[in-house]
Each structure stands twice: as structure tokens, then as C-alpha cells.
C-alpha atoms as a PDB file:
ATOM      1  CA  UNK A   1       5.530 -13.112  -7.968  1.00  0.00           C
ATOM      2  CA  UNK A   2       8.986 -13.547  -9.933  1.00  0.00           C
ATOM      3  CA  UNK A   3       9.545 -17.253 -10.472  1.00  0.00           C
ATOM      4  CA  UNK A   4      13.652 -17.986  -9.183  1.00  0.00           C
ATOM      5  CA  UNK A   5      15.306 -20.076 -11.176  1.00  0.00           C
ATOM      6  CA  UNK A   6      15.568 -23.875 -10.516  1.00  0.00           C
ATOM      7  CA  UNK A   7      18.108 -25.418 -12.384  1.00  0.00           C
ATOM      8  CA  UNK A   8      21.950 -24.705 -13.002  1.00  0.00           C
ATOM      9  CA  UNK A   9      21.046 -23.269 -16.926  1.00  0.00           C
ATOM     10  CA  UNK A  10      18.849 -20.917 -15.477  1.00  0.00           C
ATOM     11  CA  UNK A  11      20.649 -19.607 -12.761  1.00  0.00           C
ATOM     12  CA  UNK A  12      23.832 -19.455 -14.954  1.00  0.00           C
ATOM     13  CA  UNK A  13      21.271 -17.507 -16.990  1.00  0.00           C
ATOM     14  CA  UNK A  14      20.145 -15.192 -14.516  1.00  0.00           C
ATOM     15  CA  UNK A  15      23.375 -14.872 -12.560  1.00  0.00           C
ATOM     16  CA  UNK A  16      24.622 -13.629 -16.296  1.00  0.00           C
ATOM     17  CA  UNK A  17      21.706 -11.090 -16.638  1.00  0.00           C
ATOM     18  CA  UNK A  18      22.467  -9.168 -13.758  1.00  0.00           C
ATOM     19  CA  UNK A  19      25.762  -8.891 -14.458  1.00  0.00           C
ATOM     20  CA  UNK A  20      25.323  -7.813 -18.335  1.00  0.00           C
ATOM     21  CA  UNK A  21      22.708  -5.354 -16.425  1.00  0.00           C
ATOM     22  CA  UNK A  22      25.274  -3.837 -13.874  1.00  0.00           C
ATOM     23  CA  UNK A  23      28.061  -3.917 -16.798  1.00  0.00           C
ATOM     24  CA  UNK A  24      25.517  -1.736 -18.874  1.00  0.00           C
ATOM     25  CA  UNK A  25      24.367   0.509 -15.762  1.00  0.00           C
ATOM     26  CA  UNK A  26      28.240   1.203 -14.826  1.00  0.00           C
ATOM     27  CA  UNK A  27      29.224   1.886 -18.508  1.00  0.00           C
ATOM     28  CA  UNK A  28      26.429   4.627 -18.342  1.00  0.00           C
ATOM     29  CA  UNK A  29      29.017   6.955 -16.859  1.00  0.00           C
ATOM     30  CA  UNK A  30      27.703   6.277 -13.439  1.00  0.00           C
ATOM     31  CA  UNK A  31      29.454   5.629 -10.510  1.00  0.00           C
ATOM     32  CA  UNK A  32      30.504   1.903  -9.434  1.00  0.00           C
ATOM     33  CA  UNK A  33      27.672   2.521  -6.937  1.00  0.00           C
ATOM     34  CA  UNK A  34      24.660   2.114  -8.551  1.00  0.00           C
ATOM     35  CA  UNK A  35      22.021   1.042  -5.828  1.00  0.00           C
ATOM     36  CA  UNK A  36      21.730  -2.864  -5.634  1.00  0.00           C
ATOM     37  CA  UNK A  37      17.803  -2.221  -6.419  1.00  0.00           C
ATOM     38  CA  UNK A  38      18.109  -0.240  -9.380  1.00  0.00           C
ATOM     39  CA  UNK A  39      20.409  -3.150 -10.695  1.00  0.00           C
ATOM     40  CA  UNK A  40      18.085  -5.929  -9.931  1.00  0.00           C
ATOM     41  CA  UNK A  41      15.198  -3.813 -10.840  1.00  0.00           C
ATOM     42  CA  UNK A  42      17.137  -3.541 -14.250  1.00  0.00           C
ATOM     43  CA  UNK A  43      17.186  -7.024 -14.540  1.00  0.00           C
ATOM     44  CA  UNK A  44      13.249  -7.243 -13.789  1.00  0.00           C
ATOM     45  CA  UNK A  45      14.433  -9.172 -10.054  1.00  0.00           C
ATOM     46  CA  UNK A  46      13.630  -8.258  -6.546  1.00  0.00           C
ATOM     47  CA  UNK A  47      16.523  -6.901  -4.648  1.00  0.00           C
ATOM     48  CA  UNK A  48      16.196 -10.122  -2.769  1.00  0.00           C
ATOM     49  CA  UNK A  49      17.062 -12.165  -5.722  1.00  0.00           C
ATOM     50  CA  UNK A  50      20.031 -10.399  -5.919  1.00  0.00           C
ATOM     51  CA  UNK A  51      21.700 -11.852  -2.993  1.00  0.00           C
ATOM     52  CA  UNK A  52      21.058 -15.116  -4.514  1.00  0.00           C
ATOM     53  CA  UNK A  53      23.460 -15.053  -7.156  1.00  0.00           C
ATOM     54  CA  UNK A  54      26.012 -12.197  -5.301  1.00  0.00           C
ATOM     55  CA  UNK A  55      26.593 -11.932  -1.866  1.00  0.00           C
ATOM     56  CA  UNK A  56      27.093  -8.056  -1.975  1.00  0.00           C
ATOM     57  CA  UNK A  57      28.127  -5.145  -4.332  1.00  0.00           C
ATOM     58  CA  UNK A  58      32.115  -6.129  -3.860  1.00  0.00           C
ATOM     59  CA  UNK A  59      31.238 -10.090  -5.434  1.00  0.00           C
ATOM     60  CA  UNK A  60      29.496  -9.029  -8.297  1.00  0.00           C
ATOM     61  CA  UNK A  61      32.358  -6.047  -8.987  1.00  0.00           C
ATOM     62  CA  UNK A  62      34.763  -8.455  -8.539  1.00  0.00           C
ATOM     63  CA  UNK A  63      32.689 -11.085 -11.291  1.00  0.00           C
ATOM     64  CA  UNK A  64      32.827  -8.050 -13.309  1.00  0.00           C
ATOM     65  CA  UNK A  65      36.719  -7.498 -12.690  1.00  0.00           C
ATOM     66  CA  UNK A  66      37.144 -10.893 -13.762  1.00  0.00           C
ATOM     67  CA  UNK A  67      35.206 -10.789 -16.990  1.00  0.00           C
ATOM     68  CA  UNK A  68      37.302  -7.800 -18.241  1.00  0.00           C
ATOM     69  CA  UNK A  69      40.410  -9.146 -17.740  1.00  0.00           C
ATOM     70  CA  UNK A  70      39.006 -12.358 -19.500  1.00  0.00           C
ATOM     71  CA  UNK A  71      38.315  -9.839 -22.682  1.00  0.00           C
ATOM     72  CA  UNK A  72      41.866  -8.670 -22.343  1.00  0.00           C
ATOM     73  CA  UNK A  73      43.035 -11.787 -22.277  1.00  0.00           C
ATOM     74  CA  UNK A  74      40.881 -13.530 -24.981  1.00  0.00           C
ATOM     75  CA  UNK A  75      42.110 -10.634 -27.094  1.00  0.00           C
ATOM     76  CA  UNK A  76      45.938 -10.950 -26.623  1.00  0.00           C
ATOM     77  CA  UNK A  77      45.595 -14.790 -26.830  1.00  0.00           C
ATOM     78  CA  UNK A  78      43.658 -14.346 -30.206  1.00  0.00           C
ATOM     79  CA  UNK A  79      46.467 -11.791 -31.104  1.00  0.00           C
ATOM     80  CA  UNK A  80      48.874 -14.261 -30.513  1.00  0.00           C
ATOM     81  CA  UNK A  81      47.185 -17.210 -32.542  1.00  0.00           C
ATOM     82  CA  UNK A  82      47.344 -15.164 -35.544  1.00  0.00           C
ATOM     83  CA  UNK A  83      50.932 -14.601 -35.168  1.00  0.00           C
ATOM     84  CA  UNK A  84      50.854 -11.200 -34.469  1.00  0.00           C
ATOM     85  CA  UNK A  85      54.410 -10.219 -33.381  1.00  0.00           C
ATOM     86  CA  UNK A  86      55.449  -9.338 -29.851  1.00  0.00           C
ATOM     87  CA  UNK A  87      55.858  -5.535 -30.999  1.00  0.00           C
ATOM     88  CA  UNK A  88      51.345  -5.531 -31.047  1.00  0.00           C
ATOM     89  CA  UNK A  89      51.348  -6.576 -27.364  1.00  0.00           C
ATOM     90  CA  UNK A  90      51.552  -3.173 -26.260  1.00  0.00           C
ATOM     91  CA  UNK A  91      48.852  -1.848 -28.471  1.00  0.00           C
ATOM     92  CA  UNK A  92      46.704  -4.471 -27.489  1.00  0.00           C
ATOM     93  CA  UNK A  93      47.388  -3.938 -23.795  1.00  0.00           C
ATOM     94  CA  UNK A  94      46.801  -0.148 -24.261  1.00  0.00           C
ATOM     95  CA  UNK A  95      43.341  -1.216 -26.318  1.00  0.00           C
ATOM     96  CA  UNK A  96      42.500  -3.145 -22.719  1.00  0.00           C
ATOM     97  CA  UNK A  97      42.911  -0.475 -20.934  1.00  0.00           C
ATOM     98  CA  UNK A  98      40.522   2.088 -22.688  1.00  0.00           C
ATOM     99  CA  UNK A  99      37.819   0.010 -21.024  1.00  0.00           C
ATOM    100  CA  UNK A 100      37.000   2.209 -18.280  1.00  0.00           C
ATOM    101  CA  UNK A 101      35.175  -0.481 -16.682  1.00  0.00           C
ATOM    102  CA  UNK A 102      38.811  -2.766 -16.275  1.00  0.00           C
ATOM    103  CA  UNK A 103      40.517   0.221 -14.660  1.00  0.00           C
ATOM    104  CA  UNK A 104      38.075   1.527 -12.853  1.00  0.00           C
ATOM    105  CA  UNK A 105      37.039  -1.991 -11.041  1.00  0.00           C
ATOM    106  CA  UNK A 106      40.908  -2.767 -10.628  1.00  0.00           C
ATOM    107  CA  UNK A 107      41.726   0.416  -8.945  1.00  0.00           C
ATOM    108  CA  UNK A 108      39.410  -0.940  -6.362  1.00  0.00           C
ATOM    109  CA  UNK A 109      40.987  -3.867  -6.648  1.00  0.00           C
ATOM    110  CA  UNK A 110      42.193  -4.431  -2.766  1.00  0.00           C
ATOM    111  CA  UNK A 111      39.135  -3.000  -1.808  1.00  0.00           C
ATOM    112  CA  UNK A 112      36.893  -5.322  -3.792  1.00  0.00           C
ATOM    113  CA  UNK A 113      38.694  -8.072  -1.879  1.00  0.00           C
ATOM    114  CA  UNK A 114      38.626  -6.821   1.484  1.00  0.00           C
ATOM    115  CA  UNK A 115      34.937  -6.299   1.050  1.00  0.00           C
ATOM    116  CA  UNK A 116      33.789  -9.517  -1.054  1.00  0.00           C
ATOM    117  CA  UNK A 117      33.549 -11.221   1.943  1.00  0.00           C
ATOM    118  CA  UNK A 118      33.284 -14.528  -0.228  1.00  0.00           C
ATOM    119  CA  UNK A 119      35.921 -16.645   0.172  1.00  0.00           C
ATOM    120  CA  UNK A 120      35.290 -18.744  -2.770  1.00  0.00           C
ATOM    121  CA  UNK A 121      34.174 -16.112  -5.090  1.00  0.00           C
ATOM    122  CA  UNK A 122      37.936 -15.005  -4.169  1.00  0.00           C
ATOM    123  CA  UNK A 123      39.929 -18.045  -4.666  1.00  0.00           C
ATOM    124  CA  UNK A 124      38.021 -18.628  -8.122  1.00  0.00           C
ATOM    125  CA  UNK A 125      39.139 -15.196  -8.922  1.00  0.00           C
ATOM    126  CA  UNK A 126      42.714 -15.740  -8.167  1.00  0.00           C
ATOM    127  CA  UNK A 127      42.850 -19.150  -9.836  1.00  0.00           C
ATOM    128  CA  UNK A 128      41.300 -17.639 -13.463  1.00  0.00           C
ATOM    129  CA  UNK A 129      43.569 -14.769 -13.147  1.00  0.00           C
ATOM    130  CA  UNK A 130      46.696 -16.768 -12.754  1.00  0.00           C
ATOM    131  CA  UNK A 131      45.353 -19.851 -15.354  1.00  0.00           C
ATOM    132  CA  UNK A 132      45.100 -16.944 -18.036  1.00  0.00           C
ATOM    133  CA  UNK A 133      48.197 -15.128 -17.085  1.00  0.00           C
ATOM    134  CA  UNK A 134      50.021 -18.779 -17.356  1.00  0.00           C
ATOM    135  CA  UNK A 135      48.325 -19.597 -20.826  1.00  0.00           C
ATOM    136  CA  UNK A 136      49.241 -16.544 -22.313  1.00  0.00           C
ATOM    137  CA  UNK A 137      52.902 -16.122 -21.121  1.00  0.00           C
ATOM    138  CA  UNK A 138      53.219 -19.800 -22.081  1.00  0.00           C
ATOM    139  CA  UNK A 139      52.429 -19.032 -25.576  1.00  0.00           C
ATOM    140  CA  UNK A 140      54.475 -15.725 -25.660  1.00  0.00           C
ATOM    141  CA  UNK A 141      57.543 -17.487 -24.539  1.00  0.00           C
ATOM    142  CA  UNK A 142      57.288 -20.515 -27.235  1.00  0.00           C
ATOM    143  CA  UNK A 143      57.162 -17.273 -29.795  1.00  0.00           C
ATOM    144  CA  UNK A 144      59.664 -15.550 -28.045  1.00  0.00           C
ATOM    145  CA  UNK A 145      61.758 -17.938 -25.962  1.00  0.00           C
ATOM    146  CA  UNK A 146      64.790 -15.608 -25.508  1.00  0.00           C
ATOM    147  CA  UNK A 147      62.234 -13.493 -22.933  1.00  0.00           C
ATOM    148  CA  UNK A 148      61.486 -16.540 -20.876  1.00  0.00           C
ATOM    149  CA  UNK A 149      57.973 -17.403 -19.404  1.00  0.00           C
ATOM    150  CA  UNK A 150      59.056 -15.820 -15.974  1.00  0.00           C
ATOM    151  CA  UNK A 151      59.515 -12.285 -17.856  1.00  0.00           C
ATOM    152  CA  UNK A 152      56.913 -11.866 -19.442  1.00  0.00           C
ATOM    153  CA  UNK A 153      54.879 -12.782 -16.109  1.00  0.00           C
ATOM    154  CA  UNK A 154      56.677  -9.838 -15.126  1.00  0.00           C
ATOM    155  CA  UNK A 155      55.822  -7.490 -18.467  1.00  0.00           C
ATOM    156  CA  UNK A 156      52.311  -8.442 -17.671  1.00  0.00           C
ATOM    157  CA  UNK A 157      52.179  -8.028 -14.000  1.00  0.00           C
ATOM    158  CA  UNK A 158      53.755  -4.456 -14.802  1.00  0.00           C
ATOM    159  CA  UNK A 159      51.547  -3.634 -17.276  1.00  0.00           C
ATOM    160  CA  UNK A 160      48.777  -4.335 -15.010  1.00  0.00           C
ATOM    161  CA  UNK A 161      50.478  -2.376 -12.433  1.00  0.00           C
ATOM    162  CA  UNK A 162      50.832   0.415 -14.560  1.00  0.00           C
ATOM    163  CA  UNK A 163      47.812   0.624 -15.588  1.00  0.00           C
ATOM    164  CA  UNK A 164      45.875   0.648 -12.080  1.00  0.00           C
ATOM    165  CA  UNK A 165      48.264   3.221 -10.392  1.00  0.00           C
ATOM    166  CA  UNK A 166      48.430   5.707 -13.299  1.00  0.00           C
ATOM    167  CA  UNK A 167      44.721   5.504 -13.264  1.00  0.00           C
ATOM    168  CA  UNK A 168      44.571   6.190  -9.523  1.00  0.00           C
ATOM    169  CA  UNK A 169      46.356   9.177 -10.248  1.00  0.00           C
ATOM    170  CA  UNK A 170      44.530  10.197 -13.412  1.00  0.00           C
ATOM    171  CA  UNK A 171      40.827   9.644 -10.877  1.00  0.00           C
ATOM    172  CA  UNK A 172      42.374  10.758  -7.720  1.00  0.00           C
ATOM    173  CA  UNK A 173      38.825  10.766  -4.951  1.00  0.00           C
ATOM    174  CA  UNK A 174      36.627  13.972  -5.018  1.00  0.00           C
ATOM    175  CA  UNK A 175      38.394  15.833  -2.314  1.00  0.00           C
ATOM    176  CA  UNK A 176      42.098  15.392  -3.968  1.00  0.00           C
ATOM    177  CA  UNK A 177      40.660  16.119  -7.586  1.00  0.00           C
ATOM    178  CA  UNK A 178      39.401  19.372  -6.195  1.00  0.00           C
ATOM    179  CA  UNK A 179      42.609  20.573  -4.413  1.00  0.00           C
ATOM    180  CA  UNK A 180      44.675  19.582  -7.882  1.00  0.00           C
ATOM    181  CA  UNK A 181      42.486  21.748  -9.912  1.00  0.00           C
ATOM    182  CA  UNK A 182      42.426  24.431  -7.464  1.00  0.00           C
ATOM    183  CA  UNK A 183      46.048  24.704  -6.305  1.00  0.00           C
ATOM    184  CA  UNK A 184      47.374  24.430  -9.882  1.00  0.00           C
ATOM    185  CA  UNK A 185      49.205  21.037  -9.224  1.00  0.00           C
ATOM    186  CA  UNK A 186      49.912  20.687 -12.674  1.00  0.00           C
ATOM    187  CA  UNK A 187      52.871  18.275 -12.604  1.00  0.00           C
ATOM    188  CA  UNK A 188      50.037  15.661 -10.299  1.00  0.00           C
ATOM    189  CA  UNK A 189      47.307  16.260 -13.018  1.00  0.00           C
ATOM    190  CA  UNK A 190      47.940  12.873 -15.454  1.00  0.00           C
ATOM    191  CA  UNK A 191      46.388  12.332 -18.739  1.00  0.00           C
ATOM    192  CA  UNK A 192      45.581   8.426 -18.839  1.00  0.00           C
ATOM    193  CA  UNK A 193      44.786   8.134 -22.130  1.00  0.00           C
ATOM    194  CA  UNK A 194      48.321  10.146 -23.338  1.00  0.00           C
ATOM    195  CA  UNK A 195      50.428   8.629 -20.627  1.00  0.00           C
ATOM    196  CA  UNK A 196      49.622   4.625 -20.408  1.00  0.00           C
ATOM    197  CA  UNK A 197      50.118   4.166 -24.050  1.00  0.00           C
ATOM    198  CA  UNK A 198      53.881   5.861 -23.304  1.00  0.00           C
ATOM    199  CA  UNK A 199      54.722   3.555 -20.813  1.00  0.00           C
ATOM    200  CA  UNK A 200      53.571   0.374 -21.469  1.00  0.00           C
ATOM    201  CA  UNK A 201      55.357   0.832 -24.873  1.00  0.00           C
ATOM    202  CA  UNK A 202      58.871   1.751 -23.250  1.00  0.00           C
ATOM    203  CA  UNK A 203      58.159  -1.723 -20.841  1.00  0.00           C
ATOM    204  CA  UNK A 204      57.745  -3.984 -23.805  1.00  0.00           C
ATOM    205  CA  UNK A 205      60.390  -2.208 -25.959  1.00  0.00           C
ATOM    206  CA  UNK A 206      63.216  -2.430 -23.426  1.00  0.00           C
ATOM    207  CA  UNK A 207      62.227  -5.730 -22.939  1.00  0.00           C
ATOM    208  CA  UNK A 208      62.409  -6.933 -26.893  1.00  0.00           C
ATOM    209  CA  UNK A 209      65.454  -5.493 -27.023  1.00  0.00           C
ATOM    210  CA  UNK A 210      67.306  -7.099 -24.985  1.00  0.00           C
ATOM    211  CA  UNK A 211      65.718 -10.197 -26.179  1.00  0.00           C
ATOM    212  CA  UNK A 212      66.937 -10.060 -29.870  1.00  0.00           C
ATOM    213  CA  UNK A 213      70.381  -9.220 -28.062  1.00  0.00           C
ATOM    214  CA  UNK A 214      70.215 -12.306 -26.981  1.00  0.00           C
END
């Protein structure tokens, strides 16, 4: 019989390994529904064990969620501590977002929430998310004061937004992806990869330009 773990080291330990194991399982290609038991059994845990550290799939997606957008952010913050000019934000937004594993979890975003079920697990969420948004816009606008702390909340917050919906569109469900490709909807067929890197450069660009107006 598996041993749990008794102390706050080893569950931060084991709470880890099942999500380096579910990060490794979705990145396989698979689906974001990977049975709860083949994670955990990828771990070497009983199912039950699972529910010790996650209260269902929607808590650990949304652990995942947040540990993307803390590589995102690490990464621009890092940027920005080399003094990188504004002009690399976009790149390194656009770098972000070729992790399929951001996108896809945060085009699920509202339903990860409705389904998480943890209240908790959803107001530490929120609270990261807007601490790293803060730090980072903080430290863009003492580079860059003629944008203002508020706008760049905003360049980020679009970015984001950006991102998720142009995915959506890119993934539509089965049933729409099937009626695109058989109807010939061209002009509703998107190409991510093309597309994102397009618009999140026209954001930022618009943006710095009216700043050195200024």
C-alpha cells in the first residue's frame, strides 16, 4: 500500500508530481481529458490520492493555467531586468503563446472556473494573476512612464484576450471544425501561429507610438 505523504515538503512534493505528470500527459498531444487514473497512475498514486491534492480535473487545470502564465511572466519580467526594450514585449508575448498548453487551458478559462468548484483554489488564482500582472506593468511603466501603469494593464489584458479568442477560433469544437472544412468557410479558418504574432505586434506598436509622441 502507497504510503501518503505526511508533512507539508512532501505533499508540496507530491502535489508537484502530479502536476509535472498531467503537464507531460497533456503535452503528449492528448486531449485536456486524460482520465484522472491514468494521471495518478502516471504518478505511481491511486486515483484516490488524487483527490487529496485536487479536488477535480477543473483544480488541477486551473494549477496548470496558473503555472503557465507564471512562465510567461517570469520570462517578460527577466526580459525586462535585462533591459530589453519595450519593442521585445511582443515577441516575447508571441513566444508565450506557442505553448499550446497556456492557450489551450485559457480557452477553457470560464469553464475551468465554473467547474473548479474550489473556492480557494480560485481566489489564489486570481490573486497570483493580478500580483504578476501588477509587478510587471509596474516595472514596464518605470521604463516607459509616458505609457502609464494603467495602459499597459490594458496591452496585457489585450494581449491575453487576443490570444484566447483567436485560439478559440483557430480550435473551434469537433462539430464546427467539421462544417468549416466541409463548407469551404475559408475566411473562418484562422492560422494561430501566422495571425497572433500580427496582432499582438500592431497592439504594442500603436501603443509605443503614441508614447514617444508624448
Amino acid at each position: 500500500m502507497k504510503k501518503r505523504a505526511m508533512n507539508d515538503a512532501a505533499k508540496a512534493k507530491r502535489r508537484q508530481a502530479i502536476l509535472d505528470t498531467a503537464r507531460h500527459l497533456y503535452g503528449d498531444g492528448q486531449e485536456l481529458s486524460v482520465p484522472i487514473a491514468d494521471i495518478a497512475a502516471a504518478a505511481g498514486l491511486a486515483k484516490g490520492t488524487f483527490y487529496l491534492y485536487f479536488k477535480n480535473r477543473e483544480t488541477l487545470d486551473l494549477a496548470l493555467l496558473q503555472e503557465a502564465l507564471g512562465r510567461c511572466f517570469d520570462a517578460l519580467d527577466l526580459a525586462l531586468e535585462k533591459g530589453l526594450g519595450a519593442e521585445a514585449i511582443p515577441g516575447l508575448l508571441c513566444d508565450a503563446a506557442m505553448d499550446s498548453l497556456l492557450v489551450r487551458l485559457g480557452s477553457r478559462y470560464n469553464l475551468i472556473l465554473e467547474g473548479c468548484g474550489d473556492y480557494e483554489a480560485v481566489v489564489d488564482f486570481k490573486e497570483y494573476l493580478n500580483l504578476r500582472m501588477e509587478k510587471s506593468a509596474s516595472a514596464m511603466a518605470a521604463i516607459f512612464p509616458g505609457l502609464g501603469e494603467a495602459a499597459i494593464l490594458e496591452l496585457l489584458i489585450g494581449s491575453f484576450s487576443t490570444m484566447i479568442g483567436l485560439w478559440q477560433m483557430a480550435e473551434p469544437a469537433g462539430m464546427a471544425k467539421d462544417i468549416l472544412a466541409a463548407r469551404g468557410l475559408r475566411h473562418l479558418q484562422v492560422d494561430f501561429a501566422s495571425l497572433f504574432p500580427r496582432l499582438v505586434q500592431d497592439l504594442w506598436t500603436g501603443a509605443l507610438l503614441r508614447y514617444k509622441k508624448q
